[in-house]
Protein backbone atom coordinates (compact mmCIF):
# COMPACT_ATOMS: atom_id res chain seq x y z
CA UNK A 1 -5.10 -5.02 -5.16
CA UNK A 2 -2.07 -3.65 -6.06
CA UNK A 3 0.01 -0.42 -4.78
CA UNK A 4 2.53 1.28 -7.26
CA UNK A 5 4.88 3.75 -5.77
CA UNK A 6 7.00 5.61 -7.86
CA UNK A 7 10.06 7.73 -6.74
CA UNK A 8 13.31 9.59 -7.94
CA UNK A 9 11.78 12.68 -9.54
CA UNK A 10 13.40 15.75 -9.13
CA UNK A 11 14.45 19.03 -10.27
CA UNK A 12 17.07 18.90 -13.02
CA UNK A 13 18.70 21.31 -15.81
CA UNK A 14 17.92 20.27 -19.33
CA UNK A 15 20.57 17.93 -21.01
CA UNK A 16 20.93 16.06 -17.01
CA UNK A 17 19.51 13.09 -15.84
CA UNK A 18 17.22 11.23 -13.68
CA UNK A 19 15.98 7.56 -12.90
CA UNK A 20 12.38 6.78 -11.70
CA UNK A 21 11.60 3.94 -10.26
CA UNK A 22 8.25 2.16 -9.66
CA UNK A 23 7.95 -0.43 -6.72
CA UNK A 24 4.97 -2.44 -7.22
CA UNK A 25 3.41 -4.23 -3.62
CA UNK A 26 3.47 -7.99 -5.56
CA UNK A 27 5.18 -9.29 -8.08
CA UNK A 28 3.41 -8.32 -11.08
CA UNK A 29 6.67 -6.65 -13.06
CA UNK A 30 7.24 -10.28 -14.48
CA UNK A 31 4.18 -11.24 -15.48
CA UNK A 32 2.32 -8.38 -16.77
CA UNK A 33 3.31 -5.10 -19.00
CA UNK A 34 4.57 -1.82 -17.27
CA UNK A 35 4.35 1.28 -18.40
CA UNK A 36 5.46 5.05 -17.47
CA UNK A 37 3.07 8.03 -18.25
CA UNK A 38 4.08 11.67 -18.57
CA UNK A 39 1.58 13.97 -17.99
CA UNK A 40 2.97 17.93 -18.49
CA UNK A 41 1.26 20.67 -17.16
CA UNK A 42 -2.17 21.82 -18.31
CA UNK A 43 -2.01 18.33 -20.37
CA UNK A 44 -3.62 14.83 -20.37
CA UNK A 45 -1.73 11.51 -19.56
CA UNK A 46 0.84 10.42 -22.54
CA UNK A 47 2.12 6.90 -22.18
CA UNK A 48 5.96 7.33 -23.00
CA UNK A 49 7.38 3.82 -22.07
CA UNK A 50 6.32 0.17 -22.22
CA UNK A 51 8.19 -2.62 -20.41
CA UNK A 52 6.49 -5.55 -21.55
CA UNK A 53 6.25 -8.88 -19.93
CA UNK A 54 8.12 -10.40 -22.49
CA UNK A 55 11.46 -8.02 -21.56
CA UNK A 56 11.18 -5.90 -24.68
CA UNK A 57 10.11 -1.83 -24.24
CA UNK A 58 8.67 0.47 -26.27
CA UNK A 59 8.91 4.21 -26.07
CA UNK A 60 7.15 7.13 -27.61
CA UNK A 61 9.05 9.16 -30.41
CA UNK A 62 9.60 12.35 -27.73
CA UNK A 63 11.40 10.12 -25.64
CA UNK A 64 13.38 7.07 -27.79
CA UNK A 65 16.83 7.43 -27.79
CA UNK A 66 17.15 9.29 -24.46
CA UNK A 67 14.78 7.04 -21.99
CA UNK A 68 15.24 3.48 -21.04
CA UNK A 69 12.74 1.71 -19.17
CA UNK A 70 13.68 -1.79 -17.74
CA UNK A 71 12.49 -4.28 -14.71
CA UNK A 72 13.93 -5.66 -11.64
CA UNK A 73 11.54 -8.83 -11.30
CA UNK A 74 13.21 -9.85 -7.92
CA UNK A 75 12.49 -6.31 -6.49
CA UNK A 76 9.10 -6.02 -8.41
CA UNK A 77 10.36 -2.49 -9.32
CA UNK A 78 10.67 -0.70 -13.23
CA UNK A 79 13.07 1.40 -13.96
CA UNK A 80 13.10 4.94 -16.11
CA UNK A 81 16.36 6.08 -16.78
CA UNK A 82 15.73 9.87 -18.40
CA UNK A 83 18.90 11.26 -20.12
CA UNK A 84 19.74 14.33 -21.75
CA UNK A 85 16.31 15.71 -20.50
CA UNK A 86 14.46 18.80 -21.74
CA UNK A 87 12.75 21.52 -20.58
CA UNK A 88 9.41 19.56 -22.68
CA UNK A 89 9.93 16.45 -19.96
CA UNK A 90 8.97 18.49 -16.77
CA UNK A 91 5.66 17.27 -15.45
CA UNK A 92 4.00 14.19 -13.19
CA UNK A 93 5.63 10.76 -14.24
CA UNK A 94 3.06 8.06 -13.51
CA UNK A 95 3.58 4.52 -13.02
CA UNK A 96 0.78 2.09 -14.35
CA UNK A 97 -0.83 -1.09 -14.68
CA UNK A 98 -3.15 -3.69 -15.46
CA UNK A 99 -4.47 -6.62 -13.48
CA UNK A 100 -7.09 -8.81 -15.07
CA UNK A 101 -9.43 -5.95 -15.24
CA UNK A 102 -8.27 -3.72 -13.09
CA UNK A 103 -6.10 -0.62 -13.80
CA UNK A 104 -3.34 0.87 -11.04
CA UNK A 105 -1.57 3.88 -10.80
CA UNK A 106 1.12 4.88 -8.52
CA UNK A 107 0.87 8.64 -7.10
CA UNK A 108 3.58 10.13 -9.30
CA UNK A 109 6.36 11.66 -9.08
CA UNK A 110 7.47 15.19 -10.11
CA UNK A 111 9.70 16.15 -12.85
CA UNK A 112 10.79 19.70 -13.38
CA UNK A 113 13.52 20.66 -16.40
CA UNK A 114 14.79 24.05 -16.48
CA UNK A 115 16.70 25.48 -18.67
């Protein structure tokens, strides 16, 4: 079992920024792929950032260039640092992951953009 427990949302105007961060209950951040969801209002679950367990990240076109994602392996904890955030980015950020076969999600954390 794992717990994932994601914090730092917030309510923000658009061009500002936030960090998230995801706390997982073992150390899992250095030996398995994290990644943050984005889920907007009235939409399904979008993956927008990968931080694999190699070190390297991936991001989704919405978000590259104005997200970094990166670990903390001694704090089991990943890191999304949101800049110059839109009105677009409001919405549930989820923190995920897999575990042989077993998928976890944190509870989320609120986002809200205005503009």
């Amino acid at each position: 079992q794992v717990q994932l427990v994601e914090s730092g949302g917030g309510f923000v105007q658009a061009g500002r920024s936030l960090r998230l961060s995801c706390v997982a209950s073992r150390n899992i951040t250095s030996t398995r792929n994290m990644y943050w969801y984005h889920q907007a209002p009235g939409s399904r679950r979008e993956l927008v950032a990968t931080v694999h367990a190699t070190g390297l990240t991936s991001y989704a076109d919405s978000v590259k260039g104005r997200f970094t994602a990166s670990r903390d392996n001694a704090k089991n904890t990943v890191y999304l640092q949101m800049d110059d955030l839109k009105t677009a980015d409001t919405g549930v950020y989820y923190c995920n992951a897999w575990v042989g076969c077993s998928q976890y999600w944190g509870q989320g954390t609120q986002v809200t953009v205005s503009s």
